[in-house]
Protein backbone atom coordinates (compact mmCIF):
# COMPACT_ATOMS: atom_id res chain seq x y z
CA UNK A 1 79.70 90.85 103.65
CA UNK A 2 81.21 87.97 101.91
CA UNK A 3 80.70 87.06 98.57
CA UNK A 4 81.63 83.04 97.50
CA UNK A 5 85.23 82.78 96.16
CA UNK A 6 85.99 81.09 92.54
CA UNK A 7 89.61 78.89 91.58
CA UNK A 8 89.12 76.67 94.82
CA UNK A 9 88.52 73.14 96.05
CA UNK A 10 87.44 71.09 98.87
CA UNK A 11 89.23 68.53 100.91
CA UNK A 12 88.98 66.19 103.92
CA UNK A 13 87.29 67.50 107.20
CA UNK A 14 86.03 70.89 105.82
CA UNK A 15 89.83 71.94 104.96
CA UNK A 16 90.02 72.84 101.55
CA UNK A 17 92.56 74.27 99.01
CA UNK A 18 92.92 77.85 97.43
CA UNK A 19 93.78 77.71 93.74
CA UNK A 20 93.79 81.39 93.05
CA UNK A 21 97.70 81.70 93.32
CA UNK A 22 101.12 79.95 93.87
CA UNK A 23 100.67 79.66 97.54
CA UNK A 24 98.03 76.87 96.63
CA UNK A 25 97.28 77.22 100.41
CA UNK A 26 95.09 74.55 102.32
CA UNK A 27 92.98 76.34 105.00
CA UNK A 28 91.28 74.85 107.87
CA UNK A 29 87.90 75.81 108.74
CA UNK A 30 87.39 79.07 110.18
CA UNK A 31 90.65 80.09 108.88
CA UNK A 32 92.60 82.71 106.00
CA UNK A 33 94.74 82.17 103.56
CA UNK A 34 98.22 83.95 103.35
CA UNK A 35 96.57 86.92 101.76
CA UNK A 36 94.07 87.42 105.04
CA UNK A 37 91.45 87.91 102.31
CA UNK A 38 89.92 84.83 101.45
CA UNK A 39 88.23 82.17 104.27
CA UNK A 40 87.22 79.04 105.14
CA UNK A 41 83.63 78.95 105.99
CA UNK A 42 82.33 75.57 107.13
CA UNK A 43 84.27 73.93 104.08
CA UNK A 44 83.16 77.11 101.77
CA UNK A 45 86.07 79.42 100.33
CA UNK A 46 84.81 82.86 100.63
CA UNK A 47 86.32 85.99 99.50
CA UNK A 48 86.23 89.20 102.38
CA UNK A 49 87.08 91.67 99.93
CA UNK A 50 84.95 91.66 97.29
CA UNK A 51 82.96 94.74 98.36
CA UNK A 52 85.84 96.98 100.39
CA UNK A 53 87.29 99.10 97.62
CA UNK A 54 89.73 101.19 99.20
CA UNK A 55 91.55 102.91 96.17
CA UNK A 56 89.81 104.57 93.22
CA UNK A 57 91.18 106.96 91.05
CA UNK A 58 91.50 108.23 87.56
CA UNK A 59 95.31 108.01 86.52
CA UNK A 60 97.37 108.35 83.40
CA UNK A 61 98.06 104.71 82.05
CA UNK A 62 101.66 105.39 82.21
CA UNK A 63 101.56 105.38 85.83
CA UNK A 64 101.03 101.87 86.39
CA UNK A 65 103.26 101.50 84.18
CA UNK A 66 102.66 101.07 80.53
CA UNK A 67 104.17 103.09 78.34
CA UNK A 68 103.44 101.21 74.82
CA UNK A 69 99.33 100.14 75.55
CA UNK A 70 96.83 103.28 74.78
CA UNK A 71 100.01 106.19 75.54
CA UNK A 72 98.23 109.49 76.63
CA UNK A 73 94.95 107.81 78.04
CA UNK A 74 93.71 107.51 80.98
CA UNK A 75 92.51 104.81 83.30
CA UNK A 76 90.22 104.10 86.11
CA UNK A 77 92.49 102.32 88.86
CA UNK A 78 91.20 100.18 91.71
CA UNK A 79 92.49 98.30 94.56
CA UNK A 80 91.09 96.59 97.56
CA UNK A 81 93.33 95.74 100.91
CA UNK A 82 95.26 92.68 100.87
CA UNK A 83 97.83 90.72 98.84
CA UNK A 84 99.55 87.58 98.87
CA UNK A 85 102.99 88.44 99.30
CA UNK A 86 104.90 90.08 102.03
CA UNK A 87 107.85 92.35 100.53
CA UNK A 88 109.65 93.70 103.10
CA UNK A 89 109.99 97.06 100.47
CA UNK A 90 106.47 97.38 99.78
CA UNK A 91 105.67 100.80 98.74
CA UNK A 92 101.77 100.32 99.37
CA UNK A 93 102.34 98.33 102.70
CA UNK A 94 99.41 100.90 104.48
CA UNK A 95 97.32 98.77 101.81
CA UNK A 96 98.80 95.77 100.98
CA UNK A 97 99.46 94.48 104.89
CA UNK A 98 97.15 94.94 107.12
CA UNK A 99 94.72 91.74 106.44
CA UNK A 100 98.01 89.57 106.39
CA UNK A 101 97.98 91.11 109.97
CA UNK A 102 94.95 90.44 110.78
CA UNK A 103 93.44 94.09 111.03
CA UNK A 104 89.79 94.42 109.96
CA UNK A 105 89.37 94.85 106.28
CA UNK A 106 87.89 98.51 105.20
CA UNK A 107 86.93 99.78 102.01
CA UNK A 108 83.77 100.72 100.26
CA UNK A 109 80.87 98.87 98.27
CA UNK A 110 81.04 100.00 94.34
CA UNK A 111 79.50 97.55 92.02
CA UNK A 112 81.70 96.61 89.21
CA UNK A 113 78.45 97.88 86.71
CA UNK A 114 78.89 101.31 88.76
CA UNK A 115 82.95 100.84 87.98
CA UNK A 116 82.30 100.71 84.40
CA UNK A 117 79.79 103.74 84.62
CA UNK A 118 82.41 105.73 86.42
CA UNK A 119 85.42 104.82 84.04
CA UNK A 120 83.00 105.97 80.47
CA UNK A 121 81.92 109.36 82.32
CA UNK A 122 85.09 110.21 83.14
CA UNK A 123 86.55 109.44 80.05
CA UNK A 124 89.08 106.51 80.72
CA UNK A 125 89.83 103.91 78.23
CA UNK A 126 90.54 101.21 80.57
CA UNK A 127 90.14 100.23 84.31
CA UNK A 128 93.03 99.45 85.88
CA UNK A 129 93.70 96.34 88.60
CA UNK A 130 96.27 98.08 90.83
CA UNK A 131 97.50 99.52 93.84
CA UNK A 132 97.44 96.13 96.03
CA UNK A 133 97.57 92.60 94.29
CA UNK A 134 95.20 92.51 92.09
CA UNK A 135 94.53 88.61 92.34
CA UNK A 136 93.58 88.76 95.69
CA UNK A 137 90.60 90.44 94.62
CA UNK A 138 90.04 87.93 92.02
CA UNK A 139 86.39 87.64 91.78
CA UNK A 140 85.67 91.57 91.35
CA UNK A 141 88.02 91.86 88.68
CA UNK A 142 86.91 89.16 86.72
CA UNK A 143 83.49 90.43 87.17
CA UNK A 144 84.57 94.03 86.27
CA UNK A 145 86.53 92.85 83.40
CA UNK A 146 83.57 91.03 81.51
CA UNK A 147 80.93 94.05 81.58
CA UNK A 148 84.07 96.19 81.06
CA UNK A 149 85.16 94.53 77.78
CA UNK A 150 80.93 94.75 76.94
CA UNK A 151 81.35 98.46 77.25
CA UNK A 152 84.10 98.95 74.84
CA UNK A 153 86.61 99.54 77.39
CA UNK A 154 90.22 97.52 78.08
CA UNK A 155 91.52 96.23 81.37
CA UNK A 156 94.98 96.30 83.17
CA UNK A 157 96.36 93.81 85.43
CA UNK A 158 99.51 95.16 87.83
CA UNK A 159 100.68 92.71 89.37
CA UNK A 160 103.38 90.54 91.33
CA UNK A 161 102.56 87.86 88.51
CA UNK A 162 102.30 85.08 91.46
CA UNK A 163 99.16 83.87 90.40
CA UNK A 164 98.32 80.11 89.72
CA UNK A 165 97.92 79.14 86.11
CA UNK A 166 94.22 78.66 86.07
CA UNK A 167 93.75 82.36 87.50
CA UNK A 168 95.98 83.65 84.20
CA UNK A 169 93.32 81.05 82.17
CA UNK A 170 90.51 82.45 83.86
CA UNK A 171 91.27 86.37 82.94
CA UNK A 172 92.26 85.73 78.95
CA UNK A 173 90.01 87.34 77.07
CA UNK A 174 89.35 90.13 79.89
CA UNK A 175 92.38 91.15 80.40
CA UNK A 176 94.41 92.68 77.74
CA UNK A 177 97.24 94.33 79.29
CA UNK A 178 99.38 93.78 82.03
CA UNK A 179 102.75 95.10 83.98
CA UNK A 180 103.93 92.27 85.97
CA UNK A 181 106.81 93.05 88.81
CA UNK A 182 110.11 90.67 88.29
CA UNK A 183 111.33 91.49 91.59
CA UNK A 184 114.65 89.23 91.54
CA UNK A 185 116.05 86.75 89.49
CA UNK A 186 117.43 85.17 92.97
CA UNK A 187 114.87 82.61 94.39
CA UNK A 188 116.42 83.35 98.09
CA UNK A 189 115.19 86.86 97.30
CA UNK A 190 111.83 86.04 96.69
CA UNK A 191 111.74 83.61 99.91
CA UNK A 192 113.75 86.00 102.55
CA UNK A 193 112.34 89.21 101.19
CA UNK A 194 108.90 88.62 99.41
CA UNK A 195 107.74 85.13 101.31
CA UNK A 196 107.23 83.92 97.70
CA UNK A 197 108.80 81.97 94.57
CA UNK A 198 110.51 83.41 91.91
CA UNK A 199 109.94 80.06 89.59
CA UNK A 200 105.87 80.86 89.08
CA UNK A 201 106.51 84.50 88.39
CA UNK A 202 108.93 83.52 85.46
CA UNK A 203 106.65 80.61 84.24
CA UNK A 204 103.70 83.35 84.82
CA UNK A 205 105.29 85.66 82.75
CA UNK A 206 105.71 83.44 79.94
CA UNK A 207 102.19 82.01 79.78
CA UNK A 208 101.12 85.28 79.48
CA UNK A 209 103.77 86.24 76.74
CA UNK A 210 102.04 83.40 74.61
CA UNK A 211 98.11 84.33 75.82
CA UNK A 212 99.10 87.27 73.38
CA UNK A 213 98.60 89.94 76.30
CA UNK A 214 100.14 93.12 76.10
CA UNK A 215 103.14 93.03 78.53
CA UNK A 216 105.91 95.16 80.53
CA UNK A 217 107.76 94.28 83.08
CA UNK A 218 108.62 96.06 86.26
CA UNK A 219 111.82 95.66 88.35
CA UNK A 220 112.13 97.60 91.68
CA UNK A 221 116.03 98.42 91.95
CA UNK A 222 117.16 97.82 95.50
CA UNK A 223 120.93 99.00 96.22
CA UNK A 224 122.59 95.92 97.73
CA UNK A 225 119.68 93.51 96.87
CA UNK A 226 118.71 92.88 93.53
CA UNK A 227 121.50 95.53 91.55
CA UNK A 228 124.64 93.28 90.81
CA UNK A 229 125.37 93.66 87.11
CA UNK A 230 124.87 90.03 87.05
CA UNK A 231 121.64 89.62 88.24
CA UNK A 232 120.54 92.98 86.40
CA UNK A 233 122.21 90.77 82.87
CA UNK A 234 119.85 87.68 83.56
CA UNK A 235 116.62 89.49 84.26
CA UNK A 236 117.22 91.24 80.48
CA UNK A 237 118.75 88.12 79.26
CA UNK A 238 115.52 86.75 80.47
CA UNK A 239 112.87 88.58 78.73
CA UNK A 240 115.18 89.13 75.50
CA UNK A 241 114.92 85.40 75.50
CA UNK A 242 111.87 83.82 77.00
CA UNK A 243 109.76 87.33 76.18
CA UNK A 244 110.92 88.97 73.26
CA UNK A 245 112.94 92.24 72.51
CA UNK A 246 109.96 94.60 72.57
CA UNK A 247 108.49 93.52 75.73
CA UNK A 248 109.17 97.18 77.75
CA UNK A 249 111.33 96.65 80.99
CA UNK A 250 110.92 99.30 83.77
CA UNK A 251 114.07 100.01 85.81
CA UNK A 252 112.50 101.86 89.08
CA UNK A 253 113.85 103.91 91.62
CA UNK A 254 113.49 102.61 95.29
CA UNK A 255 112.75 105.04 98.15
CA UNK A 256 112.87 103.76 101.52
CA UNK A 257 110.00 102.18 103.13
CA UNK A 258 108.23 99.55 105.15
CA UNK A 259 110.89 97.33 106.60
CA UNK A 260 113.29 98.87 104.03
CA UNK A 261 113.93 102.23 105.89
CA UNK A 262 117.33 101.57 106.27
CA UNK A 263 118.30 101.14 102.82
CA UNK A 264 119.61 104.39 100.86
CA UNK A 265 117.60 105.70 97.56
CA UNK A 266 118.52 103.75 94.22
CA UNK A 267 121.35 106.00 92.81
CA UNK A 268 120.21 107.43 89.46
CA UNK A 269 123.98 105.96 87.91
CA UNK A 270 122.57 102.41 89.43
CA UNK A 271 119.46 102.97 87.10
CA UNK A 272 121.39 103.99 84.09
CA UNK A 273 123.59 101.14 84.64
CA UNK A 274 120.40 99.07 84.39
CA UNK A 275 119.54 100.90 81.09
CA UNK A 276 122.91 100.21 79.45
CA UNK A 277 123.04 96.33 80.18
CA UNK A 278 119.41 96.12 79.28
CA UNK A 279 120.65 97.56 75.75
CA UNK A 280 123.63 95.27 75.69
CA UNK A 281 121.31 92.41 75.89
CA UNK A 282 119.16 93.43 73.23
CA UNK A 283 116.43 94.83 74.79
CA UNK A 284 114.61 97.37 72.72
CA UNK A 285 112.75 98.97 75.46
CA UNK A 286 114.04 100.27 78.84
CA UNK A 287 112.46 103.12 80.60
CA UNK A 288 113.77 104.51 84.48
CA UNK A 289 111.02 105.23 86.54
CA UNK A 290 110.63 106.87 90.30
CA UNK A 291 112.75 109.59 88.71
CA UNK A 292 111.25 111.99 86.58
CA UNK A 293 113.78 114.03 84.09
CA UNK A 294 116.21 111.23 84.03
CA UNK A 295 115.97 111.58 80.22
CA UNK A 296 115.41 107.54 79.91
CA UNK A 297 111.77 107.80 79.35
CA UNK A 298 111.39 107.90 75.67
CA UNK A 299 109.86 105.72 73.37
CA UNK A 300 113.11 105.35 70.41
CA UNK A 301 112.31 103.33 67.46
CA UNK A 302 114.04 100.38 67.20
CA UNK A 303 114.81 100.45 62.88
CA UNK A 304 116.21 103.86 62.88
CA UNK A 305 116.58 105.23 66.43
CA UNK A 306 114.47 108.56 66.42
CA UNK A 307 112.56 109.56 69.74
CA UNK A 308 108.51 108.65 68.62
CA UNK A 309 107.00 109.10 72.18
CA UNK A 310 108.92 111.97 74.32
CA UNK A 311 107.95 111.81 77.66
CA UNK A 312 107.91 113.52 81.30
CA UNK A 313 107.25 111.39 84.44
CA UNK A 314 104.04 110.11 83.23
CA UNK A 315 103.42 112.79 81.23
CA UNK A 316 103.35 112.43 76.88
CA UNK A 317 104.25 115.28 75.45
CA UNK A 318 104.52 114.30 71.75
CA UNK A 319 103.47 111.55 70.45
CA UNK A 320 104.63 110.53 66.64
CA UNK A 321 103.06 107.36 66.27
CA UNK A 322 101.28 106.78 63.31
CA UNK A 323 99.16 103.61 64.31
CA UNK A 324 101.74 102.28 66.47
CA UNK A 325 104.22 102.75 63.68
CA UNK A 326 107.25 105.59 63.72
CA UNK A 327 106.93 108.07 60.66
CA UNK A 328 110.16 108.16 59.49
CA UNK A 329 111.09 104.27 59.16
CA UNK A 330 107.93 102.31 58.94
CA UNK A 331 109.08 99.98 62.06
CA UNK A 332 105.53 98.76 63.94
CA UNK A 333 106.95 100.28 67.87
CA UNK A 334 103.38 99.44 69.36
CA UNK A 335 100.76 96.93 68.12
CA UNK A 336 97.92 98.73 66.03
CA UNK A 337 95.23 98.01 68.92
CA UNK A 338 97.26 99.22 71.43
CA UNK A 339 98.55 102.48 69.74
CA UNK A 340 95.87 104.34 71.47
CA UNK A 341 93.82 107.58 69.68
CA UNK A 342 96.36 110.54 70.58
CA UNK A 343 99.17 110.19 68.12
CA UNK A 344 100.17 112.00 64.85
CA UNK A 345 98.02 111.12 61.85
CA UNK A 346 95.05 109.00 63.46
């Protein structure tokens, strides 16, 4: 089934022009998009994956990650095939790739009202956009997002942050947290390793900064690709800067996969190397991920430097919040509406 596609427009001959990310591609009738996911029919933009759900579970929030929006909840995660880039590390390439390759899309009808059902009975406090690229699946998110936000529930975007800047206009309101991937601060990086831009994802990342959407960053840590202390400097310089100290940046562990098998696990000493420039810059916020234990997954207050969320993997096992606030200083850690229900005093 195929359901129409939004954020597109037509041109000359029945070719017309996606508008739903940074690709901005023109198709020809009959043809895909970069993504494999969205068509040309007869001069109509449709979207194929609208009804082929093929990941649905309940997570902890701090899985996707976000450590400083609703700590300790859960949330009900989604994904359909398909995704606009082409990272040659891609840890859900079984997901991501195959419509880029032309392989039949699969997945399962849910409605997004029997989404929202799902996420109050099993007690989640958001839904979750996730596992693929979210903005490939455009349409059911947006739709799952409104009767979401209706229901009392939040909504989380993961993402490569390659959208256009109508698609980030078109989810404000709906969306209210995201973690968006800052791959590189090398634009050959993005091109040879990605098939993308890195210019949109840092003028992405921005709009969303001022949309006033809760925001952490996410930045895979390749030995030999993206782990020179100088480019590790101007991705923290970056969101010190552009972002603000508090926005959380996650330092992640790469394993070897895809078209990356050849590469060698991120060293844990690479990681805390990435921790201590991060600090240098001024970031208040760093957390390693991919390793569990590291001891670099703790929520510190920034006034006085006590531990307020202790954590394990994506575990919380204490949580000394006292709406969003750290008990012994005063100093707001997480914004009020994000604090969540499961810390000390609420």
């Amino acid at each position: 089934m195929t359901t129409p596609a939004l954020l597109w427009r037509p041109l000359k001959d029945d070719t017309v022009q996606c508008r739903l990310c940074s690709h901005f591609c023109r198709i020809e009738a009959g043809e895909t998009g970069k993504c494999g996911v969205r068509r040309n029919d007869d001069g109509q933009l449709v979207s194929l994956s609208y009804d082929k759900i093929a990941a649905l579970n309940l997570d902890p929030v701090e899985k996707k990650p976000l450590f400083h929006f609703l700590p300790g909840s859960t949330t009900l995660s989604l994904g359909t095939p398909g995704c606009n880039l082409d990272c040659a590390f891609c840890q859900n390439w079984t997901l991501s790739q195959p419509p880029r390759q032309g392989i039949p899309i699969e997945g399962r009808a849910v409605s997004p009202r029997e989404i929202v059902r799902m996420a109050h009975s099993s007690g989640a406090a958001s839904i979750a956009y996730t596992y693929s690229e979210p903005t490939i699946f455009f349409e059911l998110m947006l739709e799952t997002a409104t009767l979401a936000r209706r229901e009392g529930l939040a909504n989380i975007m993961v993402s490569n942050g390659f959208q256009s800047p109508e698609c980030i206009d078109a989810l404000d309101g709906f969306i209210q947290a995201a973690n968006i991937d800052l791959k590189s601060f090398r634009d050959e990086f993005y091109r040879d390793v990605c098939g993308a831009r890195l210019k949109p994802v840092l003028e992405n990342l921005a709009h969303i900064r001022r949309l006033g959407w809760h925001l952490e960053v996410t930045t895979l840590v390749i030995p030999d690709e993206n782990d020179s202390d100088g480019e590790l400097r101007d991705i923290a310089r970056f969101l010190r800067t552009e972002l603000g100290a508090d926005v959380p940046w996650h330092v992640s562990r790469f394993h070897p996969c895809h078209r990356m098998m050849n590469h060698r696990p991120t060293p844990l000493d690479t990681l805390k190397r990435a921790w201590d420039i991060g600090r240098a810059e001024g970031l208040h916020h760093i957390f390693v991920g991919n390793v569990p234990g590291s001891g670099l997954e703790n929520t510190v207050c920034p006034g006085c430097g006590k531990t307020v969320v202790e954590r394990s993997g994506f575990t919380v096992l204490r949580n000394r919040l006292r709406l969003g606030a750290c008990p012994d200083c005063g100093q707001e850690v997480i914004r009020k509406e994000w604090a969540g229900i499961r810390e000390q005093g609420r």
